[in-house]
Structures are given as structure tokens and as C-alpha cells.
C-alpha atoms as a PDB file:
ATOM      1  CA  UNK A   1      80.759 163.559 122.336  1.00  0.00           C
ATOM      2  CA  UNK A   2      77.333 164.855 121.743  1.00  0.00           C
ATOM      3  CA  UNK A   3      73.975 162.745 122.890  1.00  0.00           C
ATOM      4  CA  UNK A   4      72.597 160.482 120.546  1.00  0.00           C
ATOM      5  CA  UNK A   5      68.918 159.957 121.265  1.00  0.00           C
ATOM      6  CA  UNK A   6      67.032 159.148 117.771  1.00  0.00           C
ATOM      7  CA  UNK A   7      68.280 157.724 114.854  1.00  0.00           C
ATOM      8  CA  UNK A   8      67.729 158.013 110.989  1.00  0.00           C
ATOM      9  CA  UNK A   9      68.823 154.474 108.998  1.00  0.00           C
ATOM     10  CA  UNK A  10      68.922 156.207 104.933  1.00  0.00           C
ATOM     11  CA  UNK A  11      69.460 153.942 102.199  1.00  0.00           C
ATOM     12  CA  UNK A  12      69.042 154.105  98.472  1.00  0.00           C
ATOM     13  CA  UNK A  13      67.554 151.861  95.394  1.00  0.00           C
ATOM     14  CA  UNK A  14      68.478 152.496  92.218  1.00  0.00           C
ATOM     15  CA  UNK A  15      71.933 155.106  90.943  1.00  0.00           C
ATOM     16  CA  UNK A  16      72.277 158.847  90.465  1.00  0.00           C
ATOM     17  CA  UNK A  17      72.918 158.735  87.130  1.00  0.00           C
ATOM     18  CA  UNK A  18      71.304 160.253  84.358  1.00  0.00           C
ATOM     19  CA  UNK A  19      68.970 157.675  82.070  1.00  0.00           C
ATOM     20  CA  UNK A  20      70.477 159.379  78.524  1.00  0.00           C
ATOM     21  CA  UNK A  21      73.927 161.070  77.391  1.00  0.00           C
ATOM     22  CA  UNK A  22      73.297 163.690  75.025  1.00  0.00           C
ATOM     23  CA  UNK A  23      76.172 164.289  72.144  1.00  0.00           C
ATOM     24  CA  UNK A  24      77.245 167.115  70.088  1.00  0.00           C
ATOM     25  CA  UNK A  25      74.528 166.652  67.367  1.00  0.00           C
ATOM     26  CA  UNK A  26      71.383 166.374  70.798  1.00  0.00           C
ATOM     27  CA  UNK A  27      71.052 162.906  70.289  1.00  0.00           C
ATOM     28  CA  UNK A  28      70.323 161.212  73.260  1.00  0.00           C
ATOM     29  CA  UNK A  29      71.945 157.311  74.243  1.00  0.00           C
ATOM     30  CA  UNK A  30      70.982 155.335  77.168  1.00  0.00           C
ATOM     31  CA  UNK A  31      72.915 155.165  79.740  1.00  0.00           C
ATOM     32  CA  UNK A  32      71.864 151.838  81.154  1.00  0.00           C
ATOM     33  CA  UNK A  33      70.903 153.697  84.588  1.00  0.00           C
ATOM     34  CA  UNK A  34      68.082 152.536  86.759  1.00  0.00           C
ATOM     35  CA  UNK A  35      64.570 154.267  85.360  1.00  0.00           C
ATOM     36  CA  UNK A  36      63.976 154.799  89.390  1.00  0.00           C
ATOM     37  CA  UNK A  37      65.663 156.254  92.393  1.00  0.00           C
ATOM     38  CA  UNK A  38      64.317 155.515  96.375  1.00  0.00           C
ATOM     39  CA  UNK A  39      65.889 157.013  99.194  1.00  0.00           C
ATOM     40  CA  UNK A  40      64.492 155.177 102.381  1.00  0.00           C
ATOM     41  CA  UNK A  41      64.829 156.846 105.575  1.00  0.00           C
ATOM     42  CA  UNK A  42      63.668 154.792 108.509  1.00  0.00           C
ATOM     43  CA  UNK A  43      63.421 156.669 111.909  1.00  0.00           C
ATOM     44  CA  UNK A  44      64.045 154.963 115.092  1.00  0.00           C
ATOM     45  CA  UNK A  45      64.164 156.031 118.532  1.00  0.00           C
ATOM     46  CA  UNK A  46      67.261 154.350 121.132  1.00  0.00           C
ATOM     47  CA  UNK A  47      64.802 151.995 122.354  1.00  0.00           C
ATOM     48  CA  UNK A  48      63.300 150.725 119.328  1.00  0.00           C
ATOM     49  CA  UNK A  49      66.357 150.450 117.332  1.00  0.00           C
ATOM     50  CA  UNK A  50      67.131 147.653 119.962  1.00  0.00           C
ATOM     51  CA  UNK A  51      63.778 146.019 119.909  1.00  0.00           C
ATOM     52  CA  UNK A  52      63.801 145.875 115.629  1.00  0.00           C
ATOM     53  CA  UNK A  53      67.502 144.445 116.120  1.00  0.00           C
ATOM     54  CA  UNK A  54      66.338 141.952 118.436  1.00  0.00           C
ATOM     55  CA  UNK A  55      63.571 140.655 116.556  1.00  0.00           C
ATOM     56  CA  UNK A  56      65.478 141.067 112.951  1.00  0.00           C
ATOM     57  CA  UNK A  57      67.724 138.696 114.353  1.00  0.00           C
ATOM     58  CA  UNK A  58      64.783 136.170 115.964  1.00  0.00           C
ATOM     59  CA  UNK A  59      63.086 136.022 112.207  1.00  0.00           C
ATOM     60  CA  UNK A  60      66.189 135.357 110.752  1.00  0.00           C
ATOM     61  CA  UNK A  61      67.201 132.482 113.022  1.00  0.00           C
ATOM     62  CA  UNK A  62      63.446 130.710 112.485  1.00  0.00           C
ATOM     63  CA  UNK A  63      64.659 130.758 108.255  1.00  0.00           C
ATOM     64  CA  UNK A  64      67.563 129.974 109.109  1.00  0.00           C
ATOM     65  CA  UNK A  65      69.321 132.778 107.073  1.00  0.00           C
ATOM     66  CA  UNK A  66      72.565 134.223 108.320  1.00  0.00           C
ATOM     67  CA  UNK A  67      73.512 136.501 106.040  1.00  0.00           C
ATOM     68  CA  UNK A  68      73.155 140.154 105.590  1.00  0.00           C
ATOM     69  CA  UNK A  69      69.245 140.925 104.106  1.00  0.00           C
ATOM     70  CA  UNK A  70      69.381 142.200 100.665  1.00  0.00           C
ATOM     71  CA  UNK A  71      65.995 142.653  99.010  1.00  0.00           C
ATOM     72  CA  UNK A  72      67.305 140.861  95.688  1.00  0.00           C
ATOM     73  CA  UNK A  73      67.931 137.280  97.337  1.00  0.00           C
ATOM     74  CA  UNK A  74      65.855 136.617  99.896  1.00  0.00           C
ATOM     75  CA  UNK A  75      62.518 134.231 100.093  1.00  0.00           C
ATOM     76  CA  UNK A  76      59.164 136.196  99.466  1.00  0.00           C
ATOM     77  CA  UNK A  77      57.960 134.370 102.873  1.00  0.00           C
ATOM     78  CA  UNK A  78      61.380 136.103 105.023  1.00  0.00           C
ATOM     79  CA  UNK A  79      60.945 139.170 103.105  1.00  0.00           C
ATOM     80  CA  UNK A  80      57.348 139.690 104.726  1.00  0.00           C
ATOM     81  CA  UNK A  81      57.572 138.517 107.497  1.00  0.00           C
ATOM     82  CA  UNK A  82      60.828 140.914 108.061  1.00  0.00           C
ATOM     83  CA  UNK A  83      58.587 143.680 106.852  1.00  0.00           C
ATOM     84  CA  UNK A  84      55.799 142.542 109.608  1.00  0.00           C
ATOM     85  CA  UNK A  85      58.125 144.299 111.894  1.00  0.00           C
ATOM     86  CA  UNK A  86      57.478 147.456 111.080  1.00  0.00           C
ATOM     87  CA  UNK A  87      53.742 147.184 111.858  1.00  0.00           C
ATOM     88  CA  UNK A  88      54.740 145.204 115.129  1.00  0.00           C
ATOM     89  CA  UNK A  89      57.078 147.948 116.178  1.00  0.00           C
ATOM     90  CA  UNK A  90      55.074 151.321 114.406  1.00  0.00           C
ATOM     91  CA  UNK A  91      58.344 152.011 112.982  1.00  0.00           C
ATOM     92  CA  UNK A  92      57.629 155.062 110.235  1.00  0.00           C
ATOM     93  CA  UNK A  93      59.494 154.634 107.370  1.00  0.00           C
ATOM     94  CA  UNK A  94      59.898 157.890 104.972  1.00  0.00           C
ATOM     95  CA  UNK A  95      60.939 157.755 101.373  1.00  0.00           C
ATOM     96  CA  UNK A  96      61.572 159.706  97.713  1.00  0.00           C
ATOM     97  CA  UNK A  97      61.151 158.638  94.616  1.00  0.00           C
ATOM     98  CA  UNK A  98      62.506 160.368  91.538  1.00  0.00           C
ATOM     99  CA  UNK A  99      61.344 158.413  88.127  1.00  0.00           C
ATOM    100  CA  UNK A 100      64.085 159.663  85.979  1.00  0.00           C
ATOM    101  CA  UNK A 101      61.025 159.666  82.730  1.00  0.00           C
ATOM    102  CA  UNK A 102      59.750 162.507  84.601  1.00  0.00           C
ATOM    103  CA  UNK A 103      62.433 164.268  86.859  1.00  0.00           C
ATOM    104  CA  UNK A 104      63.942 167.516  85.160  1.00  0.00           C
ATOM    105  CA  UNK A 105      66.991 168.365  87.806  1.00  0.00           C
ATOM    106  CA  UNK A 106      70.089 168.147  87.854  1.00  0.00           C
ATOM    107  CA  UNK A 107      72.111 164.416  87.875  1.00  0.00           C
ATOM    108  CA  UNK A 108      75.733 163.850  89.442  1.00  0.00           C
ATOM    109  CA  UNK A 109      78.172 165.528  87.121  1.00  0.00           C
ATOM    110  CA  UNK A 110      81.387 164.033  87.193  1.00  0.00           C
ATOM    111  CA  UNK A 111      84.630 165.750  87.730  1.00  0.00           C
ATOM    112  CA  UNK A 112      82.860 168.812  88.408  1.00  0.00           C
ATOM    113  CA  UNK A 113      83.077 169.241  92.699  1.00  0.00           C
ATOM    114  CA  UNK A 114      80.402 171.317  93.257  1.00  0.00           C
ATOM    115  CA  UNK A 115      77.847 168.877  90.940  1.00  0.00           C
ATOM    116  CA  UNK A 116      79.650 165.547  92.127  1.00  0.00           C
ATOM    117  CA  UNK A 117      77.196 164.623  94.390  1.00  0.00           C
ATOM    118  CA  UNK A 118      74.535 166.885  93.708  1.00  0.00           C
ATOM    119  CA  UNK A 119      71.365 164.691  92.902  1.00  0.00           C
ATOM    120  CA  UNK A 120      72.627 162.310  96.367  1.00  0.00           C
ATOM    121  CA  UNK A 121      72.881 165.783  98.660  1.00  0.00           C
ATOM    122  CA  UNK A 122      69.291 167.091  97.354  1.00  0.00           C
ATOM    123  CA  UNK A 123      67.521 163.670  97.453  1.00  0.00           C
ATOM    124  CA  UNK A 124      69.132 163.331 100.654  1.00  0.00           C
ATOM    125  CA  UNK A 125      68.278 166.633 102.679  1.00  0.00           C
ATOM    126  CA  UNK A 126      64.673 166.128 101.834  1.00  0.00           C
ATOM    127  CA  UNK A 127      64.270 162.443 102.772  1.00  0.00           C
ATOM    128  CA  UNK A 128      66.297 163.366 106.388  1.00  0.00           C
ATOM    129  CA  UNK A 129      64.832 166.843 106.942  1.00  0.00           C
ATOM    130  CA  UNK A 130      60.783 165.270 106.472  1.00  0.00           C
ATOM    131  CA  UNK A 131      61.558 162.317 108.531  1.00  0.00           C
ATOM    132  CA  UNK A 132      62.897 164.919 111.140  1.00  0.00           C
ATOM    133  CA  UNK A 133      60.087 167.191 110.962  1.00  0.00           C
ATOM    134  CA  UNK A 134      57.508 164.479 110.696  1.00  0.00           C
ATOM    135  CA  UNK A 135      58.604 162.493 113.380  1.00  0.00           C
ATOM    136  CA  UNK A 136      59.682 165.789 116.237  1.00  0.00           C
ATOM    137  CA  UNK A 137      62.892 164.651 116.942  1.00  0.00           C
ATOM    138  CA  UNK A 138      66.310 165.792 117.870  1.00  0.00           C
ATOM    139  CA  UNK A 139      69.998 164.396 118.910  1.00  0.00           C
ATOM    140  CA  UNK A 140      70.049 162.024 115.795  1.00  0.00           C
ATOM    141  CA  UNK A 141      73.037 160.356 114.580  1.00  0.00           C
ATOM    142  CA  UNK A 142      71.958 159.937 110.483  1.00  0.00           C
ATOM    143  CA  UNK A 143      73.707 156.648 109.362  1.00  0.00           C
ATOM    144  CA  UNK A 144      73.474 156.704 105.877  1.00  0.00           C
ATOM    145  CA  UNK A 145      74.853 153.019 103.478  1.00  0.00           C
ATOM    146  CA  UNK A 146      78.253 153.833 102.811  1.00  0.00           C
ATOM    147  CA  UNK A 147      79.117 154.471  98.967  1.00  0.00           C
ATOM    148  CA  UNK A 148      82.264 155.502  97.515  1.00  0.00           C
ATOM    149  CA  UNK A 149      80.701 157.315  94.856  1.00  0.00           C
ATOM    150  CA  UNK A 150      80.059 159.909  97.148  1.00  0.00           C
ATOM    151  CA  UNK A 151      83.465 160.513  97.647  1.00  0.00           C
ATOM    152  CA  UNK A 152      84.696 163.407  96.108  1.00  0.00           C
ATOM    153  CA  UNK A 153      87.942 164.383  97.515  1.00  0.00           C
ATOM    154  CA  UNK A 154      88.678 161.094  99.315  1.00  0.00           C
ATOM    155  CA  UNK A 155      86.178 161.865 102.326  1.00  0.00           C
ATOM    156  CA  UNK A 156      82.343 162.569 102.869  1.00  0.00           C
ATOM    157  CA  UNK A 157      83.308 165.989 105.258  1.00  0.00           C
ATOM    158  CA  UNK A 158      82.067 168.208 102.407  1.00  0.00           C
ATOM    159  CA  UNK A 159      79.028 166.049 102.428  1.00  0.00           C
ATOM    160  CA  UNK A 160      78.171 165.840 105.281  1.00  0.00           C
ATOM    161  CA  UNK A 161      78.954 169.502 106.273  1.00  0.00           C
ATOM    162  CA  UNK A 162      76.439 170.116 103.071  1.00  0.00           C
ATOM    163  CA  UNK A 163      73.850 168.135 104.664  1.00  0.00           C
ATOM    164  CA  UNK A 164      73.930 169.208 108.233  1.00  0.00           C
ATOM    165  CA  UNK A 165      73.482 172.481 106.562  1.00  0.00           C
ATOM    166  CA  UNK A 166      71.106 172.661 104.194  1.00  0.00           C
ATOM    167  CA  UNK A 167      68.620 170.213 106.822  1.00  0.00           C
ATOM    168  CA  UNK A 168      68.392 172.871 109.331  1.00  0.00           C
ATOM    169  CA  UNK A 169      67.309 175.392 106.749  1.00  0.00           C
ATOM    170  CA  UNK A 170      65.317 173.114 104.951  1.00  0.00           C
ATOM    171  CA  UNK A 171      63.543 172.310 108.298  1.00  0.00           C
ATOM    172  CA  UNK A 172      63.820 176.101 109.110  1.00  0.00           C
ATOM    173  CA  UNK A 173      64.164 176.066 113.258  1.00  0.00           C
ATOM    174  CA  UNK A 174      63.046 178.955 115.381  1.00  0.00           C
ATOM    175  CA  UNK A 175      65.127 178.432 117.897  1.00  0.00           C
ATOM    176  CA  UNK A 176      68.447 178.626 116.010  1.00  0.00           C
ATOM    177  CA  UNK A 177      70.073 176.809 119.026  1.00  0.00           C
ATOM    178  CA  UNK A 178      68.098 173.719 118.476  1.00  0.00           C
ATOM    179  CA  UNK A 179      70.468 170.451 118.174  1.00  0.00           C
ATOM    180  CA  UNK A 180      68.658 168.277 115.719  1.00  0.00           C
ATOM    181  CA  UNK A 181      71.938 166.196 114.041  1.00  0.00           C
ATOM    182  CA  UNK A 182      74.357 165.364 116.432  1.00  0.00           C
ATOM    183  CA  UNK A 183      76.366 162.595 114.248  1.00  0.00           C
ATOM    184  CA  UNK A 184      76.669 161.723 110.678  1.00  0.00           C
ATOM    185  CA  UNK A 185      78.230 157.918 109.899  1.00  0.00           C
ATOM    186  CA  UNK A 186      78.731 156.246 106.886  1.00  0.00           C
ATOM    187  CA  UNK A 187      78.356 152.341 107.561  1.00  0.00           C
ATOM    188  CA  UNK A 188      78.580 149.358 105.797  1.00  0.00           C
ATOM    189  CA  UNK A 189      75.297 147.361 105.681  1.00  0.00           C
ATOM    190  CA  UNK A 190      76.660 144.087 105.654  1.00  0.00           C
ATOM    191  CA  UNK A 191      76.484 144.444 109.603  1.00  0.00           C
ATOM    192  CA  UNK A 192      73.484 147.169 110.596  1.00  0.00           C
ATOM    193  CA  UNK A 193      70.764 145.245 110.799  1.00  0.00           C
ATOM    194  CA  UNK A 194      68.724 148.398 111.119  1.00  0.00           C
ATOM    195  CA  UNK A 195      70.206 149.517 107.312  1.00  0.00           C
ATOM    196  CA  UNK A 196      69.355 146.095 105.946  1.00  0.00           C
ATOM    197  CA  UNK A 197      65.710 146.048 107.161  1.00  0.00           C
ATOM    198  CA  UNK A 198      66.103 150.042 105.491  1.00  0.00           C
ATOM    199  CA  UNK A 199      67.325 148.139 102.293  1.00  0.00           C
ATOM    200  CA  UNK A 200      64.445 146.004 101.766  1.00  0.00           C
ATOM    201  CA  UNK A 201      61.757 148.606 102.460  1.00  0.00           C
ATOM    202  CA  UNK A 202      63.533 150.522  98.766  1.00  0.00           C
ATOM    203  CA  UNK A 203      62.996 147.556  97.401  1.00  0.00           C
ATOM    204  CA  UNK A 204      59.210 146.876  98.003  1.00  0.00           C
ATOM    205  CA  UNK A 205      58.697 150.407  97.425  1.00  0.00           C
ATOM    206  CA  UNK A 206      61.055 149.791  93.328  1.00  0.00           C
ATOM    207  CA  UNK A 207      59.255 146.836  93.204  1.00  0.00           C
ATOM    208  CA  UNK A 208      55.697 147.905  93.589  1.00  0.00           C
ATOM    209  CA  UNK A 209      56.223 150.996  91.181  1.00  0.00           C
ATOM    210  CA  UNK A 210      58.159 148.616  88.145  1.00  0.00           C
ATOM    211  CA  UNK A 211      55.029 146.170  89.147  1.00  0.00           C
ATOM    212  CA  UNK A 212      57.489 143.560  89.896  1.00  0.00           C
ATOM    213  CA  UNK A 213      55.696 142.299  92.856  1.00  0.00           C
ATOM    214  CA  UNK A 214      53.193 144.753  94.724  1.00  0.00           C
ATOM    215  CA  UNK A 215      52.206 141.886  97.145  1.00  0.00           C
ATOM    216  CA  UNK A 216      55.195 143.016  99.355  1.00  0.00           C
ATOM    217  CA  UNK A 217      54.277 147.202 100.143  1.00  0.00           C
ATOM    218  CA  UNK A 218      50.940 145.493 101.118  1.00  0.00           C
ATOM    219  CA  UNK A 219      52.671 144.404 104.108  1.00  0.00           C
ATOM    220  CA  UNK A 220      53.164 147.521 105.883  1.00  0.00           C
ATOM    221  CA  UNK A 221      50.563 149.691 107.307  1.00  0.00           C
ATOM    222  CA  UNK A 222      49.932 152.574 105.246  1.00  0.00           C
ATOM    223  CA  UNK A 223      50.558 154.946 108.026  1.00  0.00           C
ATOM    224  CA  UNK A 224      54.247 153.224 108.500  1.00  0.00           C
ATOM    225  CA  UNK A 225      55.298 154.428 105.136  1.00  0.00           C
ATOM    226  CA  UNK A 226      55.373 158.255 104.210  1.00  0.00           C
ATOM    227  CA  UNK A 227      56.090 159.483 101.046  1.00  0.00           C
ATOM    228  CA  UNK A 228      58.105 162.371 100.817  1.00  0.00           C
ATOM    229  CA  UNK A 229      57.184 164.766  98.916  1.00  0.00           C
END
């Protein structure tokens, strides 16, 4: 099994969907989609994905809250102070946002297997290949929130033979030999603390753009959170 040295937590806010359907006359209809989309992709090395587990796990004991984290029903005062650990820790956090007012590519086309999971691939290759570049790193197991949506043909090989692929020419390596993805895993949140903590950082980031509360991206240091471009 190949070494696993860094890893890559990616999680989304918002769908894939387009915001209109257009009929046979051009009349557009909404589609009821969310106006934003937020890829998060926080970047952890061995040692501090252990210490951000540990102390997820201490802040959520002191509130008493034993659930999985969700950004949509949690206290403000547990939301921040699970935030706080990403200034404690300098744990860089690296994110896209597509405002679907605005964005003129292409949307997940049903049916169609080469557009299926289009917007998810692209959105996805950028967040994963900046955080790599950004951050230096290689031997990373990318452990992405698991969706079914994504799911094609009944697995996520095509996927995540797309993405393997199109992140080491995005990232465009010299040295050819370079091993910067060792592992690709599709996980279910409801027990990665490290994708829950992931989770909540999309939503700060959706709710500071919708101005739904911007008191919460306050809480991380600026140079924790990178916009991708």
C-alpha cells in the first residue's frame, strides 16, 4: 500500500446544479438550486490531523455536543470556538466559490457520462491541485464527503482516475515521477471529524458571502483561509 504522509479533507456547500432550465421557446425557470457553490479543502499533515481530532473532540465534550458538526445546527458560541482551532493549529484551509449569477461553465448534465460530473471534477481539481501546490506536499490520501450523485456507473473509479489525472497536469510536475496522490476515499462525515470541522469552514465562508452572519469568517486568521482562484 502506498505511504500516506499529508492529507486533503474536501467538502462542498451548496449543489452542482444549474440555477435556471431553459425550454424550447429560451425561457428560463428556476431550478430551486443553491445561488452558491464552496468547495473547502483543508490540508493537514499526519501529525496535525491527530492534534485537530484531539482537540475537536475536547471542545465538543466542554458543550456537551455529541453529534456529528454540521454548520446548520450548531450554537454560534461551538461554532467559533471549533473554528478557533484552526488559528491554534495554523491549519490552511483552501476554498472555491462559483456564484452561479456570474459563472458561465458548464453544470452536471444528466444522463450524459462524460458531463455527469463535470462541474464536481473541475471545481474539484482546482481546489486539490492549489492546496497541493500551495502547501508543497506529497503522499496525500484526498478524502473527499461521500455523495452518490457522483456516481455515475455505480462507482467513483472514473472519478477518481479523472482527478488523479487532470491534478498532476494541472499542477504540471517536472519530475514526472513525483508521487503527489497516493489514495483517494470517499467517506461519510458523520464520523471524520477532520471532514466535519471541513464542513463548517463552507459554511462560514456561504454564510459570509449571502451576509447571513459574517461574524463567523472573522474567526480565522486571514492567512488560514486561501481563496482559490
Amino acid at each position: 500500500m502506498a505511504k500516506v504522509e499529508h492529507f486533503i479533507f474536501v467538502d462542498e456547500s451548496g449543489d452542482p446544479g444549474a440555477p435556471f432550465s431553459i425550454d424550447a421557446n429560451g425561457n428560463k425557470t428556476p431550478t430551486g438550486t443553491s445561488r452558491f457553490y464552496i468547495l473547502t479543502a483543508l490540508c493537514l499533515s499526519e501529525k496535525k490531523l491527530f492534534l485537530m481530532e484531539h482537540r475537536v473532540m475536547e471542545v465538543k465534550t466542554k458543550f456537551g455536543y455529541m453529534k456529528e458538526i454540521k454548520s446548520n445546527n450548531i450554537s454560534l458560541s461551538l461554532y467559533k470556538e471549533l473554528l478557533g482551532i484552526l488559528n491554534e493549529l495554523d491549519i490552511k484551509t483552501f476554498y472555491r466559490l462559483v456564484d452561479k449569477d456570474i459563472y458561465k461553465g458548464i453544470y452536471k448534465v444528466d444522463g450524459n457520462p462524460k458531463l455527469h460530473n463535470v462541474f464536481d471534477e473541475y471545481n474539484l481539481v482546482k481546489a486539490v491541485s492549489h492546496a497541493i501546490q500551495q502547501c508543497d506536499i506529497d503522499l496525500i490520501e484526498v478524502v473527499i464527503d461521500r455523495t452518490d450523485r457522483r456516481l455515475y456507473d455505480g462507482k467513483f473509479d472514473s472519478f477518481d482516475s479523472y482527478l488523479i489525472k487532470k491534478v498532476k497536469k494541472q499542477i504540471g510536475d517536472k519530475d514526472k515521477d513525483r508521487n503527489r496522490i497516493s489514495h483517494i476515499v470517499h467517506v461519510n462525515s458523520n464520523y471524520v471529524n477532520a471532514m466535519q470541522m471541513s464542513d463548517i469552514i463552507g459554511g462560514a465562508i456561504r454564510d459570509n458571502f449571502t451576509k447571513k452572519n459574517t461574524e463567523l469568517i472573522e474567526v480565522i486568521d486571514r492567512e488560514c483561509l486561501i481563496k482559490v482562484p
